[in-house]
Protein backbone atom coordinates (compact mmCIF):
# COMPACT_ATOMS: atom_id res chain seq x y z
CA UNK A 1 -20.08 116.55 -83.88
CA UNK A 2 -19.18 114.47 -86.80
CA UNK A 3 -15.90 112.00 -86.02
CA UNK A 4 -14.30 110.31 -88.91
CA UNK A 5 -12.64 106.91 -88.50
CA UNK A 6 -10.13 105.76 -90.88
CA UNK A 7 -9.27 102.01 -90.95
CA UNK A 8 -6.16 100.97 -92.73
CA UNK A 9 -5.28 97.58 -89.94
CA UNK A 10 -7.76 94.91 -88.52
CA UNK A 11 -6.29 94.71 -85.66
CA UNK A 12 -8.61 97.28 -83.73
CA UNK A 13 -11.89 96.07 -84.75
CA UNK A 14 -13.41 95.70 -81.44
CA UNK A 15 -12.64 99.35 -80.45
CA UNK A 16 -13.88 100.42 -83.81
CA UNK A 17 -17.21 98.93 -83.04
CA UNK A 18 -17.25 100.19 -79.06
CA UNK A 19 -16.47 103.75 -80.53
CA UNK A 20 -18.83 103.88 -83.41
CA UNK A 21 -21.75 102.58 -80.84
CA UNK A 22 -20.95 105.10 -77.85
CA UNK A 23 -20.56 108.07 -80.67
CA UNK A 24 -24.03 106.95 -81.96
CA UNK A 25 -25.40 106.89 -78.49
CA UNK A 26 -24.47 110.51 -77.85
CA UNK A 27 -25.64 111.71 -80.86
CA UNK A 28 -22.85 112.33 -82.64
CA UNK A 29 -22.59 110.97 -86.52
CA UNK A 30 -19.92 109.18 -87.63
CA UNK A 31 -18.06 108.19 -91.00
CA UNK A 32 -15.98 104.96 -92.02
CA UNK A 33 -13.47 104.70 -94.60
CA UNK A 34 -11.66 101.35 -95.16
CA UNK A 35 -8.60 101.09 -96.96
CA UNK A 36 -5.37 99.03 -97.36
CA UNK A 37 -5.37 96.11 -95.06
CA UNK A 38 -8.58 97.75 -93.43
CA UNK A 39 -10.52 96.60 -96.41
CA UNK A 40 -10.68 93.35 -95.09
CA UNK A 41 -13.07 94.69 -92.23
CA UNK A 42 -15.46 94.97 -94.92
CA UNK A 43 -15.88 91.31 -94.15
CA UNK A 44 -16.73 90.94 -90.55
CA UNK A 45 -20.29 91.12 -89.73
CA UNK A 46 -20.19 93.77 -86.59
CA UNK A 47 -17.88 96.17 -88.50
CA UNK A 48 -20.22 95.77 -91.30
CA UNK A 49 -23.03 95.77 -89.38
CA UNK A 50 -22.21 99.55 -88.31
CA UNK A 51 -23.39 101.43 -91.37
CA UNK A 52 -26.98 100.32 -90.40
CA UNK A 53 -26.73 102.51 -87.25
CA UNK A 54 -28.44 105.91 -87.66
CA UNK A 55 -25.72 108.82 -88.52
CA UNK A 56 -23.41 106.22 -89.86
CA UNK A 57 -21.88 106.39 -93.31
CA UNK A 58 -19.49 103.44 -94.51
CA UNK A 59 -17.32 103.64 -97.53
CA UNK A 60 -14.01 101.94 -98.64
CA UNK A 61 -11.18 102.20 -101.40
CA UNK A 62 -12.26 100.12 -104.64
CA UNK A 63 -8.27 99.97 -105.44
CA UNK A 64 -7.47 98.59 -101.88
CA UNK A 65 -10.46 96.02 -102.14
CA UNK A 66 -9.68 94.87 -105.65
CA UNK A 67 -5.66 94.62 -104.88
CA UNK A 68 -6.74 92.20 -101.91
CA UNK A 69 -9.20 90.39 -104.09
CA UNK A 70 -12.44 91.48 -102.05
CA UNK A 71 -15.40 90.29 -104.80
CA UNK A 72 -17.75 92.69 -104.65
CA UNK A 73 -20.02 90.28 -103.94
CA UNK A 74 -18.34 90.61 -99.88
CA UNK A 75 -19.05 93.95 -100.27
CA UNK A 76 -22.62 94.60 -98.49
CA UNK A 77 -25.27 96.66 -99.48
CA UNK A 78 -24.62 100.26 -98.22
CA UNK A 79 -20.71 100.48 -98.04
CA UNK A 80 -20.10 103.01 -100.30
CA UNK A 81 -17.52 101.31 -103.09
CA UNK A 82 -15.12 104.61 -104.01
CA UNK A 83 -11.47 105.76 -103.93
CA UNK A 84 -9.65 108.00 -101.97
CA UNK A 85 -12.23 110.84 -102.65
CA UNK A 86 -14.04 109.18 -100.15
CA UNK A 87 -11.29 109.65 -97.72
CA UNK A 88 -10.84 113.22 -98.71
CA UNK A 89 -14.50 114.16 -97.81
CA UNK A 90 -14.64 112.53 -94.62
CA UNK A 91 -11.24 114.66 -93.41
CA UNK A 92 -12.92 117.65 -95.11
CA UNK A 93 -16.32 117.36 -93.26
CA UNK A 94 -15.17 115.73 -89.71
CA UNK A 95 -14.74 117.80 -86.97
CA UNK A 96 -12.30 114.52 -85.79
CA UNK A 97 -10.55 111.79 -87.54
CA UNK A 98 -9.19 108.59 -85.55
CA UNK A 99 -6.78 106.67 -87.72
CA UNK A 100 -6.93 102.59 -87.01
């Protein structure tokens, strides 16, 4: 199974980062998309830290970063830096999408 999370609030980071690690330990692969105020999760080290997991793919929207003044320098290695096409392939190719 293949669950999609979209973050657009970082308020729920902790459950992001409980969810992303049980999915991972059942096998199941899992893809991140930041935008809006979720963006800003691009920043914290654990949510960050996620894409490293196996079966984890981490992107985020360049016009959300950019209007909230995210340097790409913030941006680590690995997050994919994209738009909302991003966003469109992870509801296309997730069997479920939790919205944050």
């Amino acid at each position: 199974m293949k669950i999609g999370i979209l973050i657009t609030q970082t308020a729920q980071a902790n459950k992001i980062i409980e969810l992303t690690k049980a999915a991972v330990t059942r096998k199941h692969a899992v893809s991140i998309f930041m935008t809006d105020d979720g963006v800003y999760l691009v920043t914290n080290n654990e949510v960050a830290g996620l894409r490293k997991l196996e079966g984890v793919d981490m992107s985020l929207c360049d016009y959300s970063a950019n209007g909230r003044h995210i340097a790409d320098s913030l941006i680590p290695e690995g997050v994919i830096k994209g738009t909302q096409y991003q966003n469109s392939l992870m509801h296309s190719e997730c069997d479920k999408i939790l919205v944050f």
